[in-house]
Protein backbone atom coordinates (compact mmCIF):
# COMPACT_ATOMS: atom_id res chain seq x y z
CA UNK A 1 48.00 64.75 -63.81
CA UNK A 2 44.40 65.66 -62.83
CA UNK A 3 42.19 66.67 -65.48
CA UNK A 4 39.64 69.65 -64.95
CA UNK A 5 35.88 68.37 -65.56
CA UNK A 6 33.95 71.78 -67.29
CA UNK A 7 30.75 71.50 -67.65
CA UNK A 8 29.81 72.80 -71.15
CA UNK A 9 27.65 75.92 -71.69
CA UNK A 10 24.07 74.46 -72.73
CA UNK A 11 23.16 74.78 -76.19
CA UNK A 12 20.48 76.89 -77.35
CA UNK A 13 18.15 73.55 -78.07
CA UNK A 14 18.81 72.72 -74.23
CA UNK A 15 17.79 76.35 -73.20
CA UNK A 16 14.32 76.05 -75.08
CA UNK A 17 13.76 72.79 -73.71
CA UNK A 18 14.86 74.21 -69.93
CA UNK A 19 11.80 76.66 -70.67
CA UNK A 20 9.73 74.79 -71.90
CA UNK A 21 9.69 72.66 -68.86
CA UNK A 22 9.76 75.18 -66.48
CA UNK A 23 6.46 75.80 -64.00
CA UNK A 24 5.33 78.93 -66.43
CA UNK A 25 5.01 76.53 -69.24
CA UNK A 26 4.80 73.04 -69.34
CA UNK A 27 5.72 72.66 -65.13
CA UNK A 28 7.10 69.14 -66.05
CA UNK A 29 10.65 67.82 -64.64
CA UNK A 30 13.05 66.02 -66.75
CA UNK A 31 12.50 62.48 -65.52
CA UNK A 32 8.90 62.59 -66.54
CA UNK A 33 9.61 63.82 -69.57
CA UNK A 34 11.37 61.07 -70.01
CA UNK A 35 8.99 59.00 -68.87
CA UNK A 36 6.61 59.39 -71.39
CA UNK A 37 8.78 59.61 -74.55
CA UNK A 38 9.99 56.50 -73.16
CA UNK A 39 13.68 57.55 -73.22
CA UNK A 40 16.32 57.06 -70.07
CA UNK A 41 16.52 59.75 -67.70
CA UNK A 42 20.41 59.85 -68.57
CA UNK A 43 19.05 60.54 -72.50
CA UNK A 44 17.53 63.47 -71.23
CA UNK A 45 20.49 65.24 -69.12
CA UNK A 46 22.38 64.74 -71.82
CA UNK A 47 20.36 67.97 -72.53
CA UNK A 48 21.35 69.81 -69.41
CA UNK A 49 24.74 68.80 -69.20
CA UNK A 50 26.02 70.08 -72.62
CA UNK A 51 26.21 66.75 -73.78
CA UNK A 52 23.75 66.51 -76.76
CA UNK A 53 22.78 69.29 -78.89
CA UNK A 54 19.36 67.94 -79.72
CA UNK A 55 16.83 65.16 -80.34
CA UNK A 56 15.65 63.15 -83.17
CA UNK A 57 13.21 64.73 -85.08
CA UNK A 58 10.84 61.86 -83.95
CA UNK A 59 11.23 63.04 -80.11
CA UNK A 60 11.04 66.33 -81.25
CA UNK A 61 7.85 66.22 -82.36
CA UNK A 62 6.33 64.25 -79.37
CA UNK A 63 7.87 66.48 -76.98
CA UNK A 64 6.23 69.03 -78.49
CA UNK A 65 3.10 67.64 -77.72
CA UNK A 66 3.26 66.40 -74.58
CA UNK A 67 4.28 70.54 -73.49
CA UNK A 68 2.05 71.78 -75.33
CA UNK A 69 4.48 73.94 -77.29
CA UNK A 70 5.57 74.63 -80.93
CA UNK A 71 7.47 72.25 -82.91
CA UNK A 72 9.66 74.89 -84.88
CA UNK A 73 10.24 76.73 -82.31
CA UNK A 74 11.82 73.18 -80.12
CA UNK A 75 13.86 71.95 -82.59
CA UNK A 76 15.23 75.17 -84.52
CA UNK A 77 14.60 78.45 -82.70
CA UNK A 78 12.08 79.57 -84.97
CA UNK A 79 8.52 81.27 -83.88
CA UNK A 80 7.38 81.46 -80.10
CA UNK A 81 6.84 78.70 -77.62
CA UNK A 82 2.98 78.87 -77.79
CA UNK A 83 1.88 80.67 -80.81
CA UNK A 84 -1.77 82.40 -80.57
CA UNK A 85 -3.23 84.00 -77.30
CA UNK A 86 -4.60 80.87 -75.62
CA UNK A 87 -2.33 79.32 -73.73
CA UNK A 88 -2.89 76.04 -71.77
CA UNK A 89 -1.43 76.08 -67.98
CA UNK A 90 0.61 72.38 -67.06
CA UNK A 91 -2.41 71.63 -64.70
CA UNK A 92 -4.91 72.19 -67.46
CA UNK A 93 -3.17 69.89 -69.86
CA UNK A 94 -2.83 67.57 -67.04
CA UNK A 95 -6.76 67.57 -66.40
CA UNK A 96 -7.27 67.69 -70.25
CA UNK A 97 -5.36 64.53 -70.23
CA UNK A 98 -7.25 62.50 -67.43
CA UNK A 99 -10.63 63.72 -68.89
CA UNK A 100 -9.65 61.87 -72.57
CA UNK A 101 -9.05 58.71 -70.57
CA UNK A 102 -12.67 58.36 -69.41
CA UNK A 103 -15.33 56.68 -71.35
CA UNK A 104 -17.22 59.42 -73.05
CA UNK A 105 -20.41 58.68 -70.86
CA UNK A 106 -18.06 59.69 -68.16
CA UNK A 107 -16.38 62.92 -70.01
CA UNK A 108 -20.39 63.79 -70.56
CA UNK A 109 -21.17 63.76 -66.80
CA UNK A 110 -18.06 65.60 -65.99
CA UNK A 111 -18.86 68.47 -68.89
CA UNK A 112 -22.59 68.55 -67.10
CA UNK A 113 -21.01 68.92 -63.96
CA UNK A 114 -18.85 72.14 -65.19
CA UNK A 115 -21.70 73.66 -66.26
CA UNK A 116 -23.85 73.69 -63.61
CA UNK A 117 -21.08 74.57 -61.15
CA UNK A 118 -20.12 78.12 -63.75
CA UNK A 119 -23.75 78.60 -63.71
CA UNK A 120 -23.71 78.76 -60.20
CA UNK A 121 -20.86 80.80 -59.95
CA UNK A 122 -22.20 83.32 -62.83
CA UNK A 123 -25.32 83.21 -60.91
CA UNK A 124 -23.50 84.71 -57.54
CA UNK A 125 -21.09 86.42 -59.72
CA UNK A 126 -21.00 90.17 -57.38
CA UNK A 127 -22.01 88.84 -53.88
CA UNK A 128 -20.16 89.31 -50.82
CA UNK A 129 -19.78 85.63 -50.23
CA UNK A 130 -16.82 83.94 -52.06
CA UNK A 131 -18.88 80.59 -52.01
CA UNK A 132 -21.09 79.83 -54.60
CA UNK A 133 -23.21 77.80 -53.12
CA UNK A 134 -24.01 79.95 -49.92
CA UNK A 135 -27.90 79.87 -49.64
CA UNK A 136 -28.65 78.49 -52.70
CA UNK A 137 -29.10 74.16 -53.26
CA UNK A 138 -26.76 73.36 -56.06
CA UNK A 139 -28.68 70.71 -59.40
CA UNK A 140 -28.25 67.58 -58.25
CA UNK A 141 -25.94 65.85 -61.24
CA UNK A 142 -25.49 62.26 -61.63
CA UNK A 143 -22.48 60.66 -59.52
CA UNK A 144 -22.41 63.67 -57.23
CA UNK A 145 -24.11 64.02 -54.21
CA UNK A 146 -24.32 67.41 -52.07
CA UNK A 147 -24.53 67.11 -48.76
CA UNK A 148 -25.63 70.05 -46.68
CA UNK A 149 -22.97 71.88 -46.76
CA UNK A 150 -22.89 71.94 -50.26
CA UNK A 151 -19.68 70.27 -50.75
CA UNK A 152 -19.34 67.62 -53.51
CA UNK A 153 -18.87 64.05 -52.29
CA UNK A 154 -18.39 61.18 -54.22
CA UNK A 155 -21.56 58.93 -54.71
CA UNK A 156 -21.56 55.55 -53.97
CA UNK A 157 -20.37 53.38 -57.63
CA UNK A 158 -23.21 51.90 -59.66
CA UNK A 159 -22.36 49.04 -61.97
CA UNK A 160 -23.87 50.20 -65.18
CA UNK A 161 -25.38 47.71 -67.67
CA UNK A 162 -23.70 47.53 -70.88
């Protein structure tokens, strides 16, 4: 006798976390979620083949960091994905996440950086040309150069003294 294989309908817990790691929200695939809750990537189908109704609260909770997203609304339903207006794309929380891994000397140059380039680009704001820098010589910042046409390139690395 051959036994039919169903696949169970996913539970509402595997539906959230299907959004939640879809490209609109978090843009993250299964495997690295699992990845960095440290879990198997079998733990985490589980999910998406109707196998397991939901995680520990523990996993809960760090999931809900790592997407950005509302506990409550993970783990029971309740409340909306990302509550408030601002909402953080997956490759802004990706940058967000490099930027707190650099020593804050580093983090400082990089915020200098941003700043003169949306000065620049505030600055041009209304002209034809889509490039900033068009006709204009950026600031020079520390561990950028600008070369003539105006295009960052990396400067050459300077052992600091410490």
């Amino acid at each position: 006798m051959v036994e039919k294989v169903t696949k169970k309908p996913l539970s509402e817990y595997a539906k959230r976390l299907a959004h939640a790691l879809s490209p609109e929200v978090a843009g993250m695939s299964p495997v690295e979620l699992a990845n960095k809750l440290e879990l198997s990537r079998q733990a985490i189908e589980k999910f998406f083949r109707g196998e397991s109704d939901e995680m520990k609260a523990a996993n809960d909770i760090k999931t809900s960091r790592i997407l950005g997203i509302d506990t409550a609304w993970l783990a029971l339903g309740e409340g909306v994905p990302r509550p408030g207006e601002f909402q953080v794309q997956w490759h802004e929380r990706l940058l967000l996440e490099q930027f707190r891994e650099l020593p804050p000397e580093d983090q400082n140059d990089i915020a200098d950086l941003l700043r003169s380039k949306l000065e620049l680009v505030r600055q041009h704001a209304g002209r034809a040309t889509a490039d900033p820098f068009v006709g204009s010589k950026p600031p020079k910042t520390r561990g950028t150069v600008f070369s003539d046409s105006a295009a960052p390139v990396a400067a050459p690395k300077i052992k600091r003294a410490r």
